[in-house]
PDB file of N, CA and C in Angstrom:
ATOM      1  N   UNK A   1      12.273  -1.356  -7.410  1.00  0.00           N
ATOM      2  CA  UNK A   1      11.370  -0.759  -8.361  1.00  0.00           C
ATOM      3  C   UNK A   1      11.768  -1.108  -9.788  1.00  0.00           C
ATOM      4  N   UNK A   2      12.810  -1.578  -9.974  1.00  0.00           N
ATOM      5  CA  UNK A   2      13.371  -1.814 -11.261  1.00  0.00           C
ATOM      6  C   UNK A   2      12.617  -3.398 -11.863  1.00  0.00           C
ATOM      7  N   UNK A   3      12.110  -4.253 -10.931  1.00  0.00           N
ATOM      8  CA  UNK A   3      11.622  -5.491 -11.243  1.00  0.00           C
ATOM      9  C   UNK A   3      10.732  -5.047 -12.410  1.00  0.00           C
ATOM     10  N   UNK A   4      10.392  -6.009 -13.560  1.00  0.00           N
ATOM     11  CA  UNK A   4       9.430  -6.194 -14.287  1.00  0.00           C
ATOM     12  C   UNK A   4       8.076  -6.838 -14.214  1.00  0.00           C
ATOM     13  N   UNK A   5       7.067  -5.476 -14.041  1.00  0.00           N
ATOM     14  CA  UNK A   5       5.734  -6.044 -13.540  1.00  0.00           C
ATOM     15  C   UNK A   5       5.184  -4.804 -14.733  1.00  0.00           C
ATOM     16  N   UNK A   6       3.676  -4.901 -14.686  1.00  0.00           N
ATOM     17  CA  UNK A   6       3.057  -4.342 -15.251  1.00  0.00           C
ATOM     18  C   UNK A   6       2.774  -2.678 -13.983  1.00  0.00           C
ATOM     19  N   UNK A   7       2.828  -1.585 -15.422  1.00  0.00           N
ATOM     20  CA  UNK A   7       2.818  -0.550 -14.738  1.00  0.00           C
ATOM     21  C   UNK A   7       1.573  -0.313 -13.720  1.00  0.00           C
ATOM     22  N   UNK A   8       1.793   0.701 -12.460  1.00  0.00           N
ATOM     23  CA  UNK A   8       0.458   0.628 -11.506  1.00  0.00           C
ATOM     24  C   UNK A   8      -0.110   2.032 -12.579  1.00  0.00           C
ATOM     25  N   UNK A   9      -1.991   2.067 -11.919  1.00  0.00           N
ATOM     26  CA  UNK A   9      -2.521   3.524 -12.190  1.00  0.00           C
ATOM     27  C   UNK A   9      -1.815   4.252 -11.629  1.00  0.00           C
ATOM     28  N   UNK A  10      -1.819   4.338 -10.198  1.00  0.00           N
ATOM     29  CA  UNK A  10      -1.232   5.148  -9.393  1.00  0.00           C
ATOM     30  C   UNK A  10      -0.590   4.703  -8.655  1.00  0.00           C
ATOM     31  N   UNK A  11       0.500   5.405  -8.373  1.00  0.00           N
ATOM     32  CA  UNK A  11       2.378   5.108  -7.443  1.00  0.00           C
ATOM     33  C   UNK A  11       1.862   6.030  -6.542  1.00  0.00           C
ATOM     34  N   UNK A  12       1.504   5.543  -5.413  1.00  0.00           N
ATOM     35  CA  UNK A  12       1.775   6.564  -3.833  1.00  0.00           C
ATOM     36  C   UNK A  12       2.828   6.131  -2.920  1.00  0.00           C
ATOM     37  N   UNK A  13       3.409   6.670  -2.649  1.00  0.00           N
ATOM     38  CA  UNK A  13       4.498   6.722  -1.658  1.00  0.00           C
ATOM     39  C   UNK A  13       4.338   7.808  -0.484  1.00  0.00           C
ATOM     40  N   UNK A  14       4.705   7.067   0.694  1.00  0.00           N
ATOM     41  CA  UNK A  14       4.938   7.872   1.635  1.00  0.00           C
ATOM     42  C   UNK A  14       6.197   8.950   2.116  1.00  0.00           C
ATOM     43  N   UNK A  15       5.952   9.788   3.122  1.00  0.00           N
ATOM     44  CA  UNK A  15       7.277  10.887   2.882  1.00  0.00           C
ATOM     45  C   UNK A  15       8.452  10.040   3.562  1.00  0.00           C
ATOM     46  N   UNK A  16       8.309   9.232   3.646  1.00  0.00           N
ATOM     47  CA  UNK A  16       9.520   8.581   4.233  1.00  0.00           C
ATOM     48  C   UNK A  16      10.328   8.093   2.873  1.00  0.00           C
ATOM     49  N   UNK A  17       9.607   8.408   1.641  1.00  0.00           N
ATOM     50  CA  UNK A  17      10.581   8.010   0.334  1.00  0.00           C
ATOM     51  C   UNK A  17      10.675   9.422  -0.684  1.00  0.00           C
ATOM     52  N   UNK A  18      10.904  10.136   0.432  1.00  0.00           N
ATOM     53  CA  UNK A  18      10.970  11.679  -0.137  1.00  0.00           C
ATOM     54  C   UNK A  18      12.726  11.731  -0.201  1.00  0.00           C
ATOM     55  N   UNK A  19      13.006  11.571  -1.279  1.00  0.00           N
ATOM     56  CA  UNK A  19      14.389  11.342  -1.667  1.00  0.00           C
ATOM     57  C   UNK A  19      14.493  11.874  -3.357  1.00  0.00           C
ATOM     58  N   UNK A  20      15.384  12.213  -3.274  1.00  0.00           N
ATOM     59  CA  UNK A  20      15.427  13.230  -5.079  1.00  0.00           C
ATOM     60  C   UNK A  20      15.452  11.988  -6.236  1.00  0.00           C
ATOM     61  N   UNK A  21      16.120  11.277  -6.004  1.00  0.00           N
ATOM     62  CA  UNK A  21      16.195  10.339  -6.768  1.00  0.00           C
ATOM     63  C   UNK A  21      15.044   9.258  -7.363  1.00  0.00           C
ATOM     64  N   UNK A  22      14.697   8.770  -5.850  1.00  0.00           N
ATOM     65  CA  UNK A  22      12.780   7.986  -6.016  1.00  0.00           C
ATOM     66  C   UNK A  22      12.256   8.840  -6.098  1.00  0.00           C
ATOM     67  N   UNK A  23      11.747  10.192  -5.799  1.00  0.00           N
ATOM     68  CA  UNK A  23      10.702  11.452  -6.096  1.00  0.00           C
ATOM     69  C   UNK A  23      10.970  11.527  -7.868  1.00  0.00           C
ATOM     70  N   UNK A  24      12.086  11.695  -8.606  1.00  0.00           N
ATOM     71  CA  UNK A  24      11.665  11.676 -10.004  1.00  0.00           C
ATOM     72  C   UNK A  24      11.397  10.486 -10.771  1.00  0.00           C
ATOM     73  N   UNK A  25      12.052   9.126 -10.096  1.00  0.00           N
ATOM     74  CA  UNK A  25      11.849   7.938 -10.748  1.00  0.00           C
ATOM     75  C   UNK A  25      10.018   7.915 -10.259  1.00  0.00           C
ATOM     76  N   UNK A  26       9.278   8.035  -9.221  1.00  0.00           N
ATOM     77  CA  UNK A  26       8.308   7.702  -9.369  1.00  0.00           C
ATOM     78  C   UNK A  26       7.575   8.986 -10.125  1.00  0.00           C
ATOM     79  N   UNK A  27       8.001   9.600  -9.869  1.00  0.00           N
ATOM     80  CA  UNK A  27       7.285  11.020 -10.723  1.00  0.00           C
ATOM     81  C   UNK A  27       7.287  10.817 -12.300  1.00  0.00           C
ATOM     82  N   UNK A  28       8.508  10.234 -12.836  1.00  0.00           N
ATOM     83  CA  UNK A  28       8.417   9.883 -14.186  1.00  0.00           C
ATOM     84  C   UNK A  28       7.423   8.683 -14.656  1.00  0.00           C
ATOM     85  N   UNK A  29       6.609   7.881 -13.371  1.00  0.00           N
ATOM     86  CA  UNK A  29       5.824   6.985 -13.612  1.00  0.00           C
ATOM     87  C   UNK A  29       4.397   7.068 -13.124  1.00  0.00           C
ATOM     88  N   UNK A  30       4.147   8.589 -12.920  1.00  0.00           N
ATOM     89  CA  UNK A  30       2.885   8.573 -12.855  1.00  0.00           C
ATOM     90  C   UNK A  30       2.589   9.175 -11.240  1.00  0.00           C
ATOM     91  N   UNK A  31       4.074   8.826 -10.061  1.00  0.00           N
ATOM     92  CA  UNK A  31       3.038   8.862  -9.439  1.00  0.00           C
ATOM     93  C   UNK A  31       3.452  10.212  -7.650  1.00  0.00           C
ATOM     94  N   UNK A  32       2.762   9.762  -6.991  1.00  0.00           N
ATOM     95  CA  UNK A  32       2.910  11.155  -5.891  1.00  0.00           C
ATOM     96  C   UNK A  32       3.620  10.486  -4.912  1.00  0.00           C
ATOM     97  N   UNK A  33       4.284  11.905  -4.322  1.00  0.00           N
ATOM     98  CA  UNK A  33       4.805  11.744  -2.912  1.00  0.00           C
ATOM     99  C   UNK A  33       4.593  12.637  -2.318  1.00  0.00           C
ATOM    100  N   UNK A  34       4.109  12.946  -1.025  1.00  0.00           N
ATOM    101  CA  UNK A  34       4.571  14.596  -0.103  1.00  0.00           C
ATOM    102  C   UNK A  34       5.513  14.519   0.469  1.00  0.00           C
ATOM    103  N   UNK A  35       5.749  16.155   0.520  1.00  0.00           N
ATOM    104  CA  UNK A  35       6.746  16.314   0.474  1.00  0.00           C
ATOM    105  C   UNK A  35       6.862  16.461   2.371  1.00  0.00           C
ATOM    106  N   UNK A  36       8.229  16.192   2.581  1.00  0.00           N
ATOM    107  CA  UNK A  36       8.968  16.367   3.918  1.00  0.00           C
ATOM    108  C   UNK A  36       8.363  18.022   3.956  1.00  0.00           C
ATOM    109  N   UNK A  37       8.511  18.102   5.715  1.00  0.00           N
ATOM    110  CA  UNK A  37       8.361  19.564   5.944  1.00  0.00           C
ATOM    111  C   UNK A  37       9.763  20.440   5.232  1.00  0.00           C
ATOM    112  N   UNK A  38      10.798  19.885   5.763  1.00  0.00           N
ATOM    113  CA  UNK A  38      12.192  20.694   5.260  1.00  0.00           C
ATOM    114  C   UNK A  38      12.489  21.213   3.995  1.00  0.00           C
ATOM    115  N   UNK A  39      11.652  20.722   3.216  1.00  0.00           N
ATOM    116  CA  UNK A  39      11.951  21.158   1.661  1.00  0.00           C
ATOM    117  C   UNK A  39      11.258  22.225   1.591  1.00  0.00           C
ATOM    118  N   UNK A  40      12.306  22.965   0.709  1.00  0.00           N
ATOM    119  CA  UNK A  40      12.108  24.644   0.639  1.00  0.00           C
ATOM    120  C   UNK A  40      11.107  24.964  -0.666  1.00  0.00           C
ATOM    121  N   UNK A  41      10.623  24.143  -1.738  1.00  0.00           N
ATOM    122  CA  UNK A  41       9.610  24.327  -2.332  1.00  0.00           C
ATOM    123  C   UNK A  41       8.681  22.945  -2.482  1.00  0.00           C
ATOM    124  N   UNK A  42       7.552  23.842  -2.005  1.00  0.00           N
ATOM    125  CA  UNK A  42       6.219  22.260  -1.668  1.00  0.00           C
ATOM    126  C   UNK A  42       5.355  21.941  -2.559  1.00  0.00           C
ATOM    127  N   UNK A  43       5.436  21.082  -2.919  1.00  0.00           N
ATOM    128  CA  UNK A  43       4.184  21.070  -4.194  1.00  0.00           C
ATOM    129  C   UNK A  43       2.701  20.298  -3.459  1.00  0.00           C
ATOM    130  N   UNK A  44       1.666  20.579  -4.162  1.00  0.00           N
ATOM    131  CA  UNK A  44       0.535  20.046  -3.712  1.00  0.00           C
ATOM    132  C   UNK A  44       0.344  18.851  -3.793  1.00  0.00           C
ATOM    133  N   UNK A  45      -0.332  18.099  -3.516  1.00  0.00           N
ATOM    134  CA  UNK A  45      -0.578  16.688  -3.769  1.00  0.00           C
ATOM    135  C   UNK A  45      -2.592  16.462  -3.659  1.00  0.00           C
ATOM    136  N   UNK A  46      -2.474  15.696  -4.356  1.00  0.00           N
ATOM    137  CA  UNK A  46      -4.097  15.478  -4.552  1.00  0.00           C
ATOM    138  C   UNK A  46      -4.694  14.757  -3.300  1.00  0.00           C
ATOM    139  N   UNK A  47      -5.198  15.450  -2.029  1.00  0.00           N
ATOM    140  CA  UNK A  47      -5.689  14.741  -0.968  1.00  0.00           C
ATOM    141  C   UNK A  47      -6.676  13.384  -1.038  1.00  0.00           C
ATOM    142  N   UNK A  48      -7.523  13.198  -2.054  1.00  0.00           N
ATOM    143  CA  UNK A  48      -8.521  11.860  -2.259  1.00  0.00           C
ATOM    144  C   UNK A  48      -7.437  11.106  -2.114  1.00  0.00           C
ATOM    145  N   UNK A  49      -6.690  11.243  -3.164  1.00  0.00           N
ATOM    146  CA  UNK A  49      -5.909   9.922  -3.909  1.00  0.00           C
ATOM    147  C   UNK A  49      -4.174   9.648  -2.357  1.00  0.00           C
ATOM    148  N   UNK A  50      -3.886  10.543  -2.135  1.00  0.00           N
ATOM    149  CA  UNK A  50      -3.117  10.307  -0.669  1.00  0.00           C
ATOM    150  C   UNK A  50      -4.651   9.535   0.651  1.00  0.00           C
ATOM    151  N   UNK A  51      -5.408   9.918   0.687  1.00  0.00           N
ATOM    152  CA  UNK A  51      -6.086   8.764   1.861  1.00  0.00           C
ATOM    153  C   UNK A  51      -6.915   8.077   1.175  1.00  0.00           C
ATOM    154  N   UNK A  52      -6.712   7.161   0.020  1.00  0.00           N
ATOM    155  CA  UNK A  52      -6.354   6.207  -0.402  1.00  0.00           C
ATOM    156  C   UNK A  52      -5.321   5.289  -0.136  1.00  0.00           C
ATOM    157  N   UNK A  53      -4.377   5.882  -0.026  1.00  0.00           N
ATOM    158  CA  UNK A  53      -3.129   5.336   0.600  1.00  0.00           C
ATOM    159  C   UNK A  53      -3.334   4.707   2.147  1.00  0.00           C
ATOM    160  N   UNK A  54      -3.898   5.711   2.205  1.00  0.00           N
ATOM    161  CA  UNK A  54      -4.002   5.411   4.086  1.00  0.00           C
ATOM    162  C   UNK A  54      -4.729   4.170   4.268  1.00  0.00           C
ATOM    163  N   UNK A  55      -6.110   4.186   3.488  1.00  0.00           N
ATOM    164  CA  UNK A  55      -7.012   3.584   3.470  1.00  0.00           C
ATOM    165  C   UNK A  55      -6.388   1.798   3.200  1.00  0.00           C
ATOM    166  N   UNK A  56      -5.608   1.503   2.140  1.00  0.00           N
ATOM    167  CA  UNK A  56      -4.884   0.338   1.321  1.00  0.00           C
ATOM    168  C   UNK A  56      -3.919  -0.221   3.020  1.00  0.00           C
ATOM    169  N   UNK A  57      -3.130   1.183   3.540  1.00  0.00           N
ATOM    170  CA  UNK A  57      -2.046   0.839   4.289  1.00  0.00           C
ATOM    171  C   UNK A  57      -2.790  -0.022   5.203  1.00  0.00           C
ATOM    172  N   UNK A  58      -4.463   0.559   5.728  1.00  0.00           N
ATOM    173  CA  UNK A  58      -5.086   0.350   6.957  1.00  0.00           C
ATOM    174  C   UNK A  58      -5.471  -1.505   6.813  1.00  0.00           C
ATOM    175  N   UNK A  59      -5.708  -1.600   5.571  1.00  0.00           N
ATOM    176  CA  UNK A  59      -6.254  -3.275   5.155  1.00  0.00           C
ATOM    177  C   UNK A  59      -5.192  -3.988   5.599  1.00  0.00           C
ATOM    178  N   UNK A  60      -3.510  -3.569   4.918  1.00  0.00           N
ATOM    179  CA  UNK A  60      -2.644  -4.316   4.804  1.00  0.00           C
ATOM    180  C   UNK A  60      -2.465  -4.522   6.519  1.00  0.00           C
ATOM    181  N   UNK A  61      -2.809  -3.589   7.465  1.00  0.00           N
ATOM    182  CA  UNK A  61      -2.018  -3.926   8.852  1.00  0.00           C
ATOM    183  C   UNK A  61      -3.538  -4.835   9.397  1.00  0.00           C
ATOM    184  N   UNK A  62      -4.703  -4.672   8.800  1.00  0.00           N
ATOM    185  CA  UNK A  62      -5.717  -5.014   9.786  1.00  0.00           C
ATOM    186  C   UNK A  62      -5.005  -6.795   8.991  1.00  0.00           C
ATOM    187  N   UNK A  63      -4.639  -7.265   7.956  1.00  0.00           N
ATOM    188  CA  UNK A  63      -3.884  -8.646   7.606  1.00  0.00           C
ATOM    189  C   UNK A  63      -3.056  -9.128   8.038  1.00  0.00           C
ATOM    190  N   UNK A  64      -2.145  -8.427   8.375  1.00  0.00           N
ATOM    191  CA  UNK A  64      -1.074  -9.012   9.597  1.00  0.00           C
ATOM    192  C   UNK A  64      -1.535  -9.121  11.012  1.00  0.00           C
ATOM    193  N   UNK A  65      -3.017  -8.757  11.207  1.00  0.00           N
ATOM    194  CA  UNK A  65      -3.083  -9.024  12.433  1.00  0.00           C
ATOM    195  C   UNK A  65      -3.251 -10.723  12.488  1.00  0.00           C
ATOM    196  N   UNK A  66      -3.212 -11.023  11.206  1.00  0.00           N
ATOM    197  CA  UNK A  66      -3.194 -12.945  11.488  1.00  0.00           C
ATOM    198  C   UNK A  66      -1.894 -13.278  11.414  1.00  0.00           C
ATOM    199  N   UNK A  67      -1.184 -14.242  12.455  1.00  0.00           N
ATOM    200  CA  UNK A  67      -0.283 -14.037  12.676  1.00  0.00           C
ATOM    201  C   UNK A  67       0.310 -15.029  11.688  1.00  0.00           C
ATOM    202  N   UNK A  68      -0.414 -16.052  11.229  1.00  0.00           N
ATOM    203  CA  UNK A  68      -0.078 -16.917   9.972  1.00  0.00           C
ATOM    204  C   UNK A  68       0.458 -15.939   8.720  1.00  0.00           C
ATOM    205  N   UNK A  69       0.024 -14.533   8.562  1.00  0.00           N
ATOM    206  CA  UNK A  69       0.103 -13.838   7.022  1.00  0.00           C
ATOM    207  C   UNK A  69       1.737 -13.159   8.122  1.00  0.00           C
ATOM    208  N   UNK A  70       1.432 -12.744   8.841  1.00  0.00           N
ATOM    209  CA  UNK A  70       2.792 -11.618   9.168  1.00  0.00           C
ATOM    210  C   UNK A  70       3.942 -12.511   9.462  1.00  0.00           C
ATOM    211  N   UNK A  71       4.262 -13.668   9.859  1.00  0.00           N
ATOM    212  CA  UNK A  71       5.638 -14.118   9.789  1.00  0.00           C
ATOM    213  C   UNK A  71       5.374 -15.296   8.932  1.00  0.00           C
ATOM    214  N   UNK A  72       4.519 -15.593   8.148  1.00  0.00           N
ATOM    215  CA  UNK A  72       4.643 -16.309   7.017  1.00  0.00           C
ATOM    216  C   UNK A  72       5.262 -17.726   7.191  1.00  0.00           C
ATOM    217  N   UNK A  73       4.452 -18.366   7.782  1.00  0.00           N
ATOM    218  CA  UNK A  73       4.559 -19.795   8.120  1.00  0.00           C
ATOM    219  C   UNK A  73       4.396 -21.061   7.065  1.00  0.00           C
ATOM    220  N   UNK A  74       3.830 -20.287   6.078  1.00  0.00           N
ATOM    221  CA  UNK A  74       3.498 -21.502   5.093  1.00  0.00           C
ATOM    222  C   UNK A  74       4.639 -21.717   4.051  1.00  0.00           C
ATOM    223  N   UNK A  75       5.109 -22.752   3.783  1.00  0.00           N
ATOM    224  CA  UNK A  75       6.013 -22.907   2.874  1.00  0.00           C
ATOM    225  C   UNK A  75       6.186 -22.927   1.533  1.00  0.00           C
ATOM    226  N   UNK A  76       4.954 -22.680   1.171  1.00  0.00           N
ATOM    227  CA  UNK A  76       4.511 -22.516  -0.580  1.00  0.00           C
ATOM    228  C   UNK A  76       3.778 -21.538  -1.011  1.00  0.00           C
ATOM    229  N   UNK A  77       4.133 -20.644  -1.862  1.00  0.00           N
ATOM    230  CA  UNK A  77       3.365 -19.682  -2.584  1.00  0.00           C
ATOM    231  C   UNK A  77       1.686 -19.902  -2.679  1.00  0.00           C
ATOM    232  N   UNK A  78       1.265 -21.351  -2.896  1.00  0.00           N
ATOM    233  CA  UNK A  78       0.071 -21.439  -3.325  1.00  0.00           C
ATOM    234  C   UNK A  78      -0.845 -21.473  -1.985  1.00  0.00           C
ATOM    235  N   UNK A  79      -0.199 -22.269  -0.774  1.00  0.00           N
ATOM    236  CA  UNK A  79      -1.145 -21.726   0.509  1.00  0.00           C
ATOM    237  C   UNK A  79      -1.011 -20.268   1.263  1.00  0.00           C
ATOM    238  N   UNK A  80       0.361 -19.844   0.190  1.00  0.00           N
ATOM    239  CA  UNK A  80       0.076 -18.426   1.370  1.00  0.00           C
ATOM    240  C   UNK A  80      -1.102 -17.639   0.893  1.00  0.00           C
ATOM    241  N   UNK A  81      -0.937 -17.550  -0.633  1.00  0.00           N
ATOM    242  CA  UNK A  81      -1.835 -16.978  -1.147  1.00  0.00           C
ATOM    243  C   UNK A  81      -3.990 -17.279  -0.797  1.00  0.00           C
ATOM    244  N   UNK A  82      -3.472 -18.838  -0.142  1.00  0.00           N
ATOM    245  CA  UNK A  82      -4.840 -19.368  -0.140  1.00  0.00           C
ATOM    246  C   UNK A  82      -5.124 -18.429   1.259  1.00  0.00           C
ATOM    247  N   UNK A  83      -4.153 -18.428   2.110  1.00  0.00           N
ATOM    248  CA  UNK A  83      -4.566 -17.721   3.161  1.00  0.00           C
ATOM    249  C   UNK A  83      -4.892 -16.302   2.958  1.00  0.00           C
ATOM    250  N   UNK A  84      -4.487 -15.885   2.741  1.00  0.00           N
ATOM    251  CA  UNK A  84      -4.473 -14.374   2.235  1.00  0.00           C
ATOM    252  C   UNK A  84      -5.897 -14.186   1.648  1.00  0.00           C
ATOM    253  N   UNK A  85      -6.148 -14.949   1.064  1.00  0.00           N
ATOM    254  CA  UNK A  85      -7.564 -14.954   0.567  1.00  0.00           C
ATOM    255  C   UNK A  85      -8.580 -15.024   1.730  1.00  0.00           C
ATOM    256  N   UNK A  86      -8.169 -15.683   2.506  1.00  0.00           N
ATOM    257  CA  UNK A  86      -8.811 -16.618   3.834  1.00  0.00           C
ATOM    258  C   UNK A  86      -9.273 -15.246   4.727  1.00  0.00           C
ATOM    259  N   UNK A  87      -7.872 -14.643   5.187  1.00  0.00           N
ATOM    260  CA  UNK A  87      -8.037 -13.704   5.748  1.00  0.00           C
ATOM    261  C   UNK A  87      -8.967 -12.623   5.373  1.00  0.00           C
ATOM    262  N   UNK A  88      -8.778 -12.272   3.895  1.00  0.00           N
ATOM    263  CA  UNK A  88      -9.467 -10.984   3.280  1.00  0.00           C
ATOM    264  C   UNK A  88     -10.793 -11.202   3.386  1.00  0.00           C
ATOM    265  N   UNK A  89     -11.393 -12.661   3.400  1.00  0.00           N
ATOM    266  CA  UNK A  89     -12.597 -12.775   2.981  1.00  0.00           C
ATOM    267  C   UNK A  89     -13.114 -12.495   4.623  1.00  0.00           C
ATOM    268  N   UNK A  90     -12.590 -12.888   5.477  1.00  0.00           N
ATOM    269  CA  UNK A  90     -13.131 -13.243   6.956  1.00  0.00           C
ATOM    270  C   UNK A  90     -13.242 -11.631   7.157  1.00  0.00           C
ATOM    271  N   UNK A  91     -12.242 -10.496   6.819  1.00  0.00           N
ATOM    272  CA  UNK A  91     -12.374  -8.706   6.883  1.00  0.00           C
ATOM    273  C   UNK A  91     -13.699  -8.282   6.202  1.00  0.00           C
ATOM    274  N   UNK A  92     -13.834  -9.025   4.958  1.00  0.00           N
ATOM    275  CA  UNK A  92     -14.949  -8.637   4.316  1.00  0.00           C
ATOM    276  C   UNK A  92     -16.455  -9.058   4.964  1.00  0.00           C
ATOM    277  N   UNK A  93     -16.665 -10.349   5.539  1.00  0.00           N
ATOM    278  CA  UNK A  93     -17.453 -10.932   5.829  1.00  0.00           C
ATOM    279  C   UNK A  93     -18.026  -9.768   7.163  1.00  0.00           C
ATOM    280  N   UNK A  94     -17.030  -9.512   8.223  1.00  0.00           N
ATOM    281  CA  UNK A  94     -16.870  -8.416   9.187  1.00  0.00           C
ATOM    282  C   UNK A  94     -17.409  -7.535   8.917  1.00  0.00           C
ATOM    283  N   UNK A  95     -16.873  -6.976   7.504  1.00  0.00           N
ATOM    284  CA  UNK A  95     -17.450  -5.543   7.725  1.00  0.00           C
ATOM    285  C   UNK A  95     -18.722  -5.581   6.818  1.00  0.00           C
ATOM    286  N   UNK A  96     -18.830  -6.460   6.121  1.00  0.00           N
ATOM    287  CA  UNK A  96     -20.304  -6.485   5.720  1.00  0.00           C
ATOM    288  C   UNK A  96     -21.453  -7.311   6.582  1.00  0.00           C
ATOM    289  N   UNK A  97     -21.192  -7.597   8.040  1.00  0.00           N
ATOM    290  CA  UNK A  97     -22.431  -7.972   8.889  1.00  0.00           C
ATOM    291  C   UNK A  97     -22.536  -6.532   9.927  1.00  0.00           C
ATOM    292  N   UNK A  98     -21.380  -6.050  10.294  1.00  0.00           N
ATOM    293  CA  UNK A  98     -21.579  -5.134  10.658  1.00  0.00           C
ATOM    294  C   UNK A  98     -22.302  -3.536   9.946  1.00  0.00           C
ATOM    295  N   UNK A  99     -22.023  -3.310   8.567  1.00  0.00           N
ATOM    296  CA  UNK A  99     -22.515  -2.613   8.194  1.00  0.00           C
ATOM    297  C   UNK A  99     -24.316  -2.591   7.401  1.00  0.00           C
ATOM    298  N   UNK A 100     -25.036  -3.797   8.026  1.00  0.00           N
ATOM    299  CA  UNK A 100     -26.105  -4.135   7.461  1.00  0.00           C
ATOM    300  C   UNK A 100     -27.196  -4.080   8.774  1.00  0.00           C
TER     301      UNK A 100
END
């Protein structure tokens, strides 16, 4: 998290990074986590913006279902990316014949 990129709108994290340390570093940047059951005070979290999350996670796994993007066969930044494109467009193409 320390890399230099431009800040996100929103930081979601899952409770698997429910840790005191990343809970205030991302909290100081804007953004949410829920909380583990075990913690003795719970704060709310904004439900839209958590299945959002879900929603982003669901794209990223329906992309690895090409097996070219998940063990990353290509040897250069510029075709992985071409694929990646490849893929997204072929999800999009999908769900916009099906939804018409």
């Amino acid at each position: 998290m320390a890399a230099v990129a431009p800040d996100p709108k929103i930081f979601i994290g899952d409770k698997g990074f429910d840790s005191d340390d990343i809970r205030h570093d991302i909290e100081d940047r804007g953004g949410v986590i829920p909380m583990r059951k075990h913690r003795k005070v719970q704060t709310p979290i904004d439900a839209f913006i958590y299945a959002m999350r879900n929603r982003i996670e669901r794209a990223f796994n329906k992309l690895k279902c090409s097996r070219r993007l998940a063990t990353r066969y290509d040897k250069t930044e510029a075709s992985f990316l071409a694929f990646v494109h490849l893929a997204s467009l072929r999800l999009w193409i999908r769900h916009f014949v099906n939804s018409t």
